[in-house]
PDB file of N, CA and C in Angstrom:
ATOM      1  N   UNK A   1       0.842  -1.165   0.000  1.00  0.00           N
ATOM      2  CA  UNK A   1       0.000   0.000   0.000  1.00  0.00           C
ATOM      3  C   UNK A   1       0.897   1.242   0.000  1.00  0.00           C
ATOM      4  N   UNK A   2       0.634   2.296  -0.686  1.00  0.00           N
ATOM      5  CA  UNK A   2       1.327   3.402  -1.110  1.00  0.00           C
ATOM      6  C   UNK A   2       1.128   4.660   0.044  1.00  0.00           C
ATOM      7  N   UNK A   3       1.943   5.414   0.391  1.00  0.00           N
ATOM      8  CA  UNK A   3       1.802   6.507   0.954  1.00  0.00           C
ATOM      9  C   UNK A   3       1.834   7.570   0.368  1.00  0.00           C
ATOM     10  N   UNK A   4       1.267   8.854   1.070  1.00  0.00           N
ATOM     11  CA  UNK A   4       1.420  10.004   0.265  1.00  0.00           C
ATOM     12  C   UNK A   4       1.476  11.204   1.005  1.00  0.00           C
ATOM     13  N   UNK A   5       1.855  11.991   0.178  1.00  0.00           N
ATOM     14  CA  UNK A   5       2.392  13.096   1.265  1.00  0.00           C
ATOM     15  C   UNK A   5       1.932  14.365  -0.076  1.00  0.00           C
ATOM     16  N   UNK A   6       0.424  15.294   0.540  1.00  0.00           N
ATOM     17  CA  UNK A   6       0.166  16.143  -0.330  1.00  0.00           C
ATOM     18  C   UNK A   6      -0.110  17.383   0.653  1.00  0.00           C
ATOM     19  N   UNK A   7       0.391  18.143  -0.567  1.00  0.00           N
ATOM     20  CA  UNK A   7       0.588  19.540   0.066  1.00  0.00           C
ATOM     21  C   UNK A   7      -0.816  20.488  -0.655  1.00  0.00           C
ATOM     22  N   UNK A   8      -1.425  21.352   0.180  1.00  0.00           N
ATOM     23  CA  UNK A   8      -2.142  21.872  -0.426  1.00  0.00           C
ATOM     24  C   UNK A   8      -1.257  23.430  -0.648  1.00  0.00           C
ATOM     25  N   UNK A   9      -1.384  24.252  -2.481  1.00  0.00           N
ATOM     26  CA  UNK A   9      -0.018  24.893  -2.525  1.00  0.00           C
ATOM     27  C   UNK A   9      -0.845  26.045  -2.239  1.00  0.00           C
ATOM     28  N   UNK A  10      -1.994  26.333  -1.619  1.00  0.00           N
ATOM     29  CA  UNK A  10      -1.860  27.863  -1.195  1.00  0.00           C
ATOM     30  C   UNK A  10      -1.695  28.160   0.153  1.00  0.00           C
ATOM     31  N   UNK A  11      -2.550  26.958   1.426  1.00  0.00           N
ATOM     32  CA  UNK A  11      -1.585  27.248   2.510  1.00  0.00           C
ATOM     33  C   UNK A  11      -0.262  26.634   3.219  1.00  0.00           C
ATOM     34  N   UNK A  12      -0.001  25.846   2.523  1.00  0.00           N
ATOM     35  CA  UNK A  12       1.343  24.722   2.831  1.00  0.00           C
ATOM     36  C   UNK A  12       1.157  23.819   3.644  1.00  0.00           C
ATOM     37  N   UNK A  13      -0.160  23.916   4.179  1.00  0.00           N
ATOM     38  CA  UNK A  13      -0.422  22.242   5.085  1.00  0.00           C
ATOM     39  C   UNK A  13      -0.310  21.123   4.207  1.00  0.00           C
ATOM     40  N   UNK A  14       0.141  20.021   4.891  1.00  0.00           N
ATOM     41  CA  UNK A  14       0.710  18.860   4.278  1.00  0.00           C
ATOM     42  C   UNK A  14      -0.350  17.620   5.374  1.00  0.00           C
ATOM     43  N   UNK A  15      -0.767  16.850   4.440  1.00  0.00           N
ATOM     44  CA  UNK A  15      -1.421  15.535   4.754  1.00  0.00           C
ATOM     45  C   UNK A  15      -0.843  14.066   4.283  1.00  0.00           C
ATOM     46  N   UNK A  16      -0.732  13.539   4.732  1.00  0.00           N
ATOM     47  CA  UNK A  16      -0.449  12.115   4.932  1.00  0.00           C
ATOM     48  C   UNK A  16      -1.316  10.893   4.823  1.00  0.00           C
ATOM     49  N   UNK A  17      -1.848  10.654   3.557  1.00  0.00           N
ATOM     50  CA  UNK A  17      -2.439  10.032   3.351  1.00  0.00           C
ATOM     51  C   UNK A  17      -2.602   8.606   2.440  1.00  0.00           C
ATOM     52  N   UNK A  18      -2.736   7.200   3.012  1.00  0.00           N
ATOM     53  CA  UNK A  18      -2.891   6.242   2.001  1.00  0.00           C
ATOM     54  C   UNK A  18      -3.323   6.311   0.622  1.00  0.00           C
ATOM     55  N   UNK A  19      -3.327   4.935  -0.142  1.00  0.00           N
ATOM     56  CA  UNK A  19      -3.922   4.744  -1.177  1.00  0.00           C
ATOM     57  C   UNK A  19      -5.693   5.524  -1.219  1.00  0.00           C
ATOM     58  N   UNK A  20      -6.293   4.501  -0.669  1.00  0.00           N
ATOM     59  CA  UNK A  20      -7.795   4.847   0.418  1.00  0.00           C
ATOM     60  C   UNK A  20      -7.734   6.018   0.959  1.00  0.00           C
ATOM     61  N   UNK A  21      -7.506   6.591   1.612  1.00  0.00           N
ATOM     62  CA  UNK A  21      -7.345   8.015   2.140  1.00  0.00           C
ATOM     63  C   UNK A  21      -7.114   8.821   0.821  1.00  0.00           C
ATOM     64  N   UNK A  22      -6.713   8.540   0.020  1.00  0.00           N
ATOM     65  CA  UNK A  22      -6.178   9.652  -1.221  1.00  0.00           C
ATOM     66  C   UNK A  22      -7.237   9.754  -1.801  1.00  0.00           C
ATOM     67  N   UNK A  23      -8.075   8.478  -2.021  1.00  0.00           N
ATOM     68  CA  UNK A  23      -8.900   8.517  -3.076  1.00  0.00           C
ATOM     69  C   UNK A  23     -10.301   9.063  -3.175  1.00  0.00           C
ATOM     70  N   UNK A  24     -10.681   9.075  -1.146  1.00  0.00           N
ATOM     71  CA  UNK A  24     -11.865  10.152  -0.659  1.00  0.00           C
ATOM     72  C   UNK A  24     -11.264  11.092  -0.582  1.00  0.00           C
ATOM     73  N   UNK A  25     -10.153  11.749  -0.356  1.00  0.00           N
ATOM     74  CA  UNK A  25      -9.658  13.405  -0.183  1.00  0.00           C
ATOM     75  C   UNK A  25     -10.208  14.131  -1.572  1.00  0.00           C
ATOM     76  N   UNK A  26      -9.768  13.086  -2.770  1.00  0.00           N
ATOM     77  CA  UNK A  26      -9.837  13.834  -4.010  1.00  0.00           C
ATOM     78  C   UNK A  26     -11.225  14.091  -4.673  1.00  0.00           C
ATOM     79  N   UNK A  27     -12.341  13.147  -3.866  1.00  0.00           N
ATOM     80  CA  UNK A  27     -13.997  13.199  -3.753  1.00  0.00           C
ATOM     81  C   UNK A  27     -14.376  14.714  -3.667  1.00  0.00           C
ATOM     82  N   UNK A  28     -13.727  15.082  -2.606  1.00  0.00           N
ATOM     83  CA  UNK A  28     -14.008  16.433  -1.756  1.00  0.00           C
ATOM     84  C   UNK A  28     -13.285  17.381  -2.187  1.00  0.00           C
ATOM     85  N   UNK A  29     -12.321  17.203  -2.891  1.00  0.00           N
ATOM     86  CA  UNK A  29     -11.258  18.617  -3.231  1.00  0.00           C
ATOM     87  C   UNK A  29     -11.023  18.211  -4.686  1.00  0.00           C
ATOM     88  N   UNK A  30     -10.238  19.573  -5.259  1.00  0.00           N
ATOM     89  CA  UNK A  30      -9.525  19.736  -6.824  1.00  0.00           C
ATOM     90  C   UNK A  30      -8.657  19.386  -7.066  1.00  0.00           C
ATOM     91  N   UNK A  31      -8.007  18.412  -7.291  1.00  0.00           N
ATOM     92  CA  UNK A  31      -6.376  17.998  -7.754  1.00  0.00           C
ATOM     93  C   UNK A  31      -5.312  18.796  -7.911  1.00  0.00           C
ATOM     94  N   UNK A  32      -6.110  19.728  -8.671  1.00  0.00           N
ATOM     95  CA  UNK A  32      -5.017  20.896  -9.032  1.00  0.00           C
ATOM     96  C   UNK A  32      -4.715  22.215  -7.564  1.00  0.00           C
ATOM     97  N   UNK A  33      -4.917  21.943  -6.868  1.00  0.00           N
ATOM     98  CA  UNK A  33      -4.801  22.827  -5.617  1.00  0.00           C
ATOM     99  C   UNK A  33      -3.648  21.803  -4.937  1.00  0.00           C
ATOM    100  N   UNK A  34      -3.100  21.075  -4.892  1.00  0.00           N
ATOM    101  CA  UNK A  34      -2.485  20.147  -4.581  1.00  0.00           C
ATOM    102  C   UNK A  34      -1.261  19.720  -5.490  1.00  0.00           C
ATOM    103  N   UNK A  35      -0.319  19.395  -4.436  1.00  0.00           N
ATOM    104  CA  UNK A  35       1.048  18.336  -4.983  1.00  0.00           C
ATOM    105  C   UNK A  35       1.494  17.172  -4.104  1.00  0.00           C
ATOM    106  N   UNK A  36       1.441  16.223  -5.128  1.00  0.00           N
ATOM    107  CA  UNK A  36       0.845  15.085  -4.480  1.00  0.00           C
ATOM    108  C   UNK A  36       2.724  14.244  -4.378  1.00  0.00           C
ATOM    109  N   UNK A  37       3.143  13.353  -3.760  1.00  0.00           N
ATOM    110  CA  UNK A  37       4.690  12.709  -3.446  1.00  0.00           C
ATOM    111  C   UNK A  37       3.871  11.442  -3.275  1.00  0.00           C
ATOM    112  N   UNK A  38       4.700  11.029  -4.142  1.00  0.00           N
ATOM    113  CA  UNK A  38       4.401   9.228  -3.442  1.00  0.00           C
ATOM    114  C   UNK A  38       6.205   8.842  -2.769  1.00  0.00           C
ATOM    115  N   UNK A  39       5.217   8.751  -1.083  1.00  0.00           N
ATOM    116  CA  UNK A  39       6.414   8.359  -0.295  1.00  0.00           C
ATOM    117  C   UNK A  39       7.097   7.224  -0.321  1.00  0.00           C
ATOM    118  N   UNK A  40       6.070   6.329  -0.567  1.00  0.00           N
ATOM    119  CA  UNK A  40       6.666   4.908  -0.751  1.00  0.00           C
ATOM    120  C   UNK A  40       7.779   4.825  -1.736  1.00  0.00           C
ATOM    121  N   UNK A  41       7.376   5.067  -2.971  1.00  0.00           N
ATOM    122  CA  UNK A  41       8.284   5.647  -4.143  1.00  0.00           C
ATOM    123  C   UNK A  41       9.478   5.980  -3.780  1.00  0.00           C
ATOM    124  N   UNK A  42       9.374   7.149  -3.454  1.00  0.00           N
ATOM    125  CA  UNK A  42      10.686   8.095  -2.511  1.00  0.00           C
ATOM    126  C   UNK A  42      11.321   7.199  -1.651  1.00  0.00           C
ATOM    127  N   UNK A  43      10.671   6.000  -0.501  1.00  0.00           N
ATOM    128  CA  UNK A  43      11.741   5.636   0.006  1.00  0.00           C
ATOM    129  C   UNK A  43      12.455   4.172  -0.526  1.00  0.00           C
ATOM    130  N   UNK A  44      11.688   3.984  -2.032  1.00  0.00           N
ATOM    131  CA  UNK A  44      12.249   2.948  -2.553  1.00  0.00           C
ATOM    132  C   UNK A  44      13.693   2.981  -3.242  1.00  0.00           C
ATOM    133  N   UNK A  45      13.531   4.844  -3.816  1.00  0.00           N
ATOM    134  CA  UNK A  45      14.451   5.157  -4.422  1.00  0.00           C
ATOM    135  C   UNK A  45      15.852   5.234  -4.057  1.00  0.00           C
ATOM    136  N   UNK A  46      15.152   5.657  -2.611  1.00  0.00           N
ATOM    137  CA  UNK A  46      16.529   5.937  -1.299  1.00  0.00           C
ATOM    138  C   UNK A  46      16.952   4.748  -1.212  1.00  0.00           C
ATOM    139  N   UNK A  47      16.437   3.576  -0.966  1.00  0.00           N
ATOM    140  CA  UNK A  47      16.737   2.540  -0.356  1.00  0.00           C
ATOM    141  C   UNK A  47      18.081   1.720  -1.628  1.00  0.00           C
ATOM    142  N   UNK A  48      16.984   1.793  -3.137  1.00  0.00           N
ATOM    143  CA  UNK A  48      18.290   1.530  -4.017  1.00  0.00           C
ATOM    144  C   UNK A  48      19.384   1.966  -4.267  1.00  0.00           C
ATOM    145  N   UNK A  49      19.623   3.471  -4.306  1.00  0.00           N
ATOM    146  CA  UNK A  49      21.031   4.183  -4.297  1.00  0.00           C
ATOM    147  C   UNK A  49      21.586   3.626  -2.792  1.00  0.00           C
ATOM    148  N   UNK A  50      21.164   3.428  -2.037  1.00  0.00           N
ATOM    149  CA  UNK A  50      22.134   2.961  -0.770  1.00  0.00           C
ATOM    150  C   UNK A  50      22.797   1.754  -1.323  1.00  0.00           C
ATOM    151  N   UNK A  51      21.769   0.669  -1.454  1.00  0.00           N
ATOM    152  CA  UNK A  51      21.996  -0.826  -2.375  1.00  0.00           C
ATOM    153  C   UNK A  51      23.058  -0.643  -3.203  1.00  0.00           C
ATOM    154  N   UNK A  52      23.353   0.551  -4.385  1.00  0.00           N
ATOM    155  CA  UNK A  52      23.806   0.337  -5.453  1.00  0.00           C
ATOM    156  C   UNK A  52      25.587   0.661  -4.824  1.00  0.00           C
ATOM    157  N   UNK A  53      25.101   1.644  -3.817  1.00  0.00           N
ATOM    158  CA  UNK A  53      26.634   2.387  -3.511  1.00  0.00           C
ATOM    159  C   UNK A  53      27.705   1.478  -2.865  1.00  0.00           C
ATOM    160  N   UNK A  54      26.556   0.229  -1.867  1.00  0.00           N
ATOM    161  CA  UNK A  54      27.321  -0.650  -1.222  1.00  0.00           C
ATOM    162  C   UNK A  54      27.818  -1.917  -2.022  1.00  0.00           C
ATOM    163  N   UNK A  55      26.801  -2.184  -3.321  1.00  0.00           N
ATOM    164  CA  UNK A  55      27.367  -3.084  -4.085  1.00  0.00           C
ATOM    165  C   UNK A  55      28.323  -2.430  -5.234  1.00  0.00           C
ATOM    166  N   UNK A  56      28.482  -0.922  -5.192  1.00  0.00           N
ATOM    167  CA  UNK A  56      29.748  -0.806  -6.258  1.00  0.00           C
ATOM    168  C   UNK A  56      31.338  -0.421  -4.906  1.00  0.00           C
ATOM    169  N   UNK A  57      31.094  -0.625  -3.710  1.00  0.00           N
ATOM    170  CA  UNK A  57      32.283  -0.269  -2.588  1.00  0.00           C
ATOM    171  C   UNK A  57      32.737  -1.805  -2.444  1.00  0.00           C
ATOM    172  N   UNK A  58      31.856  -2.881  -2.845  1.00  0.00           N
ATOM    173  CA  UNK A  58      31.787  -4.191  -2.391  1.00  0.00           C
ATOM    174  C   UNK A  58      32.808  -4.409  -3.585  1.00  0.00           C
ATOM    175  N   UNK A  59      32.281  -4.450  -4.807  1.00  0.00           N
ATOM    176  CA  UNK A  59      33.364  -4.323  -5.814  1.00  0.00           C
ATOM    177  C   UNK A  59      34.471  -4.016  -6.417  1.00  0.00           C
ATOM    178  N   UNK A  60      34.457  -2.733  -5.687  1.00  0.00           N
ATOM    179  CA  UNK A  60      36.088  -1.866  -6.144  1.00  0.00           C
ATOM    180  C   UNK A  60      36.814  -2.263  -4.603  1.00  0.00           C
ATOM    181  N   UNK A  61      36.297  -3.021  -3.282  1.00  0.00           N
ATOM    182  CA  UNK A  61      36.915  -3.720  -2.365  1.00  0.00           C
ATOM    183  C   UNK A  61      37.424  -5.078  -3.000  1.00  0.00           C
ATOM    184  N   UNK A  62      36.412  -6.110  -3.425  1.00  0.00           N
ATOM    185  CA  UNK A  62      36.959  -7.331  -4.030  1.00  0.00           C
ATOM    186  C   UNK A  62      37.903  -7.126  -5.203  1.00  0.00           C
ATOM    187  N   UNK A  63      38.150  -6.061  -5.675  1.00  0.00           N
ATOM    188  CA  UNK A  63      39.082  -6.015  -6.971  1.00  0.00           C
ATOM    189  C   UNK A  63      40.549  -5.975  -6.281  1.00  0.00           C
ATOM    190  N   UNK A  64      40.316  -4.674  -5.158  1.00  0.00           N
ATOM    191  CA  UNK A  64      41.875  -4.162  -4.778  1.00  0.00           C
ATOM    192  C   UNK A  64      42.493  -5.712  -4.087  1.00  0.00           C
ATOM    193  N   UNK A  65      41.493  -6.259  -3.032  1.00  0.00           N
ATOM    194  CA  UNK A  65      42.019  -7.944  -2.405  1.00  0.00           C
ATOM    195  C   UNK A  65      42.061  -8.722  -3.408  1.00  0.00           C
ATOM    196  N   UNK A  66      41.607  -9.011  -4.460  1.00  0.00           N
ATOM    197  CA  UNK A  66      41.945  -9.701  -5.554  1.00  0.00           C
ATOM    198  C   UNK A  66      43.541  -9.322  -6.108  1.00  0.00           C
ATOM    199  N   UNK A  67      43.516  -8.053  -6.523  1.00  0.00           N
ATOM    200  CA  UNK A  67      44.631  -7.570  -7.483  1.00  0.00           C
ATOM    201  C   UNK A  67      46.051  -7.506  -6.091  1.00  0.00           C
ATOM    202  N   UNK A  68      45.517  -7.553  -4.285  1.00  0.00           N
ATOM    203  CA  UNK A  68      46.502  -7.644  -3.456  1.00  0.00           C
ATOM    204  C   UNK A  68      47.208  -9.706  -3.331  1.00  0.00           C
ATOM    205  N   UNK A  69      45.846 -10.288  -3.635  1.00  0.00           N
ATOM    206  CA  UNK A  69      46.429 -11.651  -3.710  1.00  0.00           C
ATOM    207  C   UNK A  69      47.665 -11.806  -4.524  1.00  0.00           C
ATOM    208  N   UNK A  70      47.140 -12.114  -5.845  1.00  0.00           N
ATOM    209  CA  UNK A  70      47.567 -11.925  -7.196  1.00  0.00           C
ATOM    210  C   UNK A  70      49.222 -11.780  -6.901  1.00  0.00           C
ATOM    211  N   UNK A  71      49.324 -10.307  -6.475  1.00  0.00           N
ATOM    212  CA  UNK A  71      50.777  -9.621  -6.036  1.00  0.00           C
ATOM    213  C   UNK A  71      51.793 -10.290  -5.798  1.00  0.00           C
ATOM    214  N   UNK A  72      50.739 -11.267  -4.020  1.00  0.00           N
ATOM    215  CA  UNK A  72      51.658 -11.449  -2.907  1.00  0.00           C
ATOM    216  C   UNK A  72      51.975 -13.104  -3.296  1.00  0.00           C
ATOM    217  N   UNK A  73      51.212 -13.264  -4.498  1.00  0.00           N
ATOM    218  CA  UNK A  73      51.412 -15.136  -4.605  1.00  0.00           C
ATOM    219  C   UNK A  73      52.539 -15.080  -5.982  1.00  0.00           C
ATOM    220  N   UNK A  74      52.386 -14.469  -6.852  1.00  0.00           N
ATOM    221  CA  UNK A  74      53.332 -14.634  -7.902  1.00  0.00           C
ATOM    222  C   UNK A  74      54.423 -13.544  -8.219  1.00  0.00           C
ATOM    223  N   UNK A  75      54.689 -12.313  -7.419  1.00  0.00           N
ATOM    224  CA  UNK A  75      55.918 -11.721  -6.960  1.00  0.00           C
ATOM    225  C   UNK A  75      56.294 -12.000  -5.788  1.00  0.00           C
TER     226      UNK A  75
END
């Protein structure tokens, strides 16, 4: 289930609202008075650049102990 985080842009209050919650808010109000974040989204995005940074540190680590084996076995 998705979260959301909408701002209404003329007084800057911000609501927090589900899938379900989003979908009666927008019953009652104009879309366009609003900017809508999908949080879930946002913290999926975060979550992969962390993923990606630790699997490219994981890599340029296994290269340097690789290329330090290498060294210490055949010089």
């Amino acid at each position: 289930m998705n979260n959301y985080k909408i701002t209404n842009l003329r007084t800057g209050k911000n609501y927090f609202l589900n899938e379900e919650e989003l979908t009666n808010f927008f019953k009652k109000n104009k879309v366009q008075n609003y900017d809508i974040i999908n949080l879930t989204e946002k913290q999926r995005i975060k979550r992969n650049k962390i993923l990606n940074t630790i699997a490219l540190i994981c890599f340029f680590g296994a290269t340097i102990l690789s290329t330090i084996l290498i060294i210490e076995n055949y010089y």
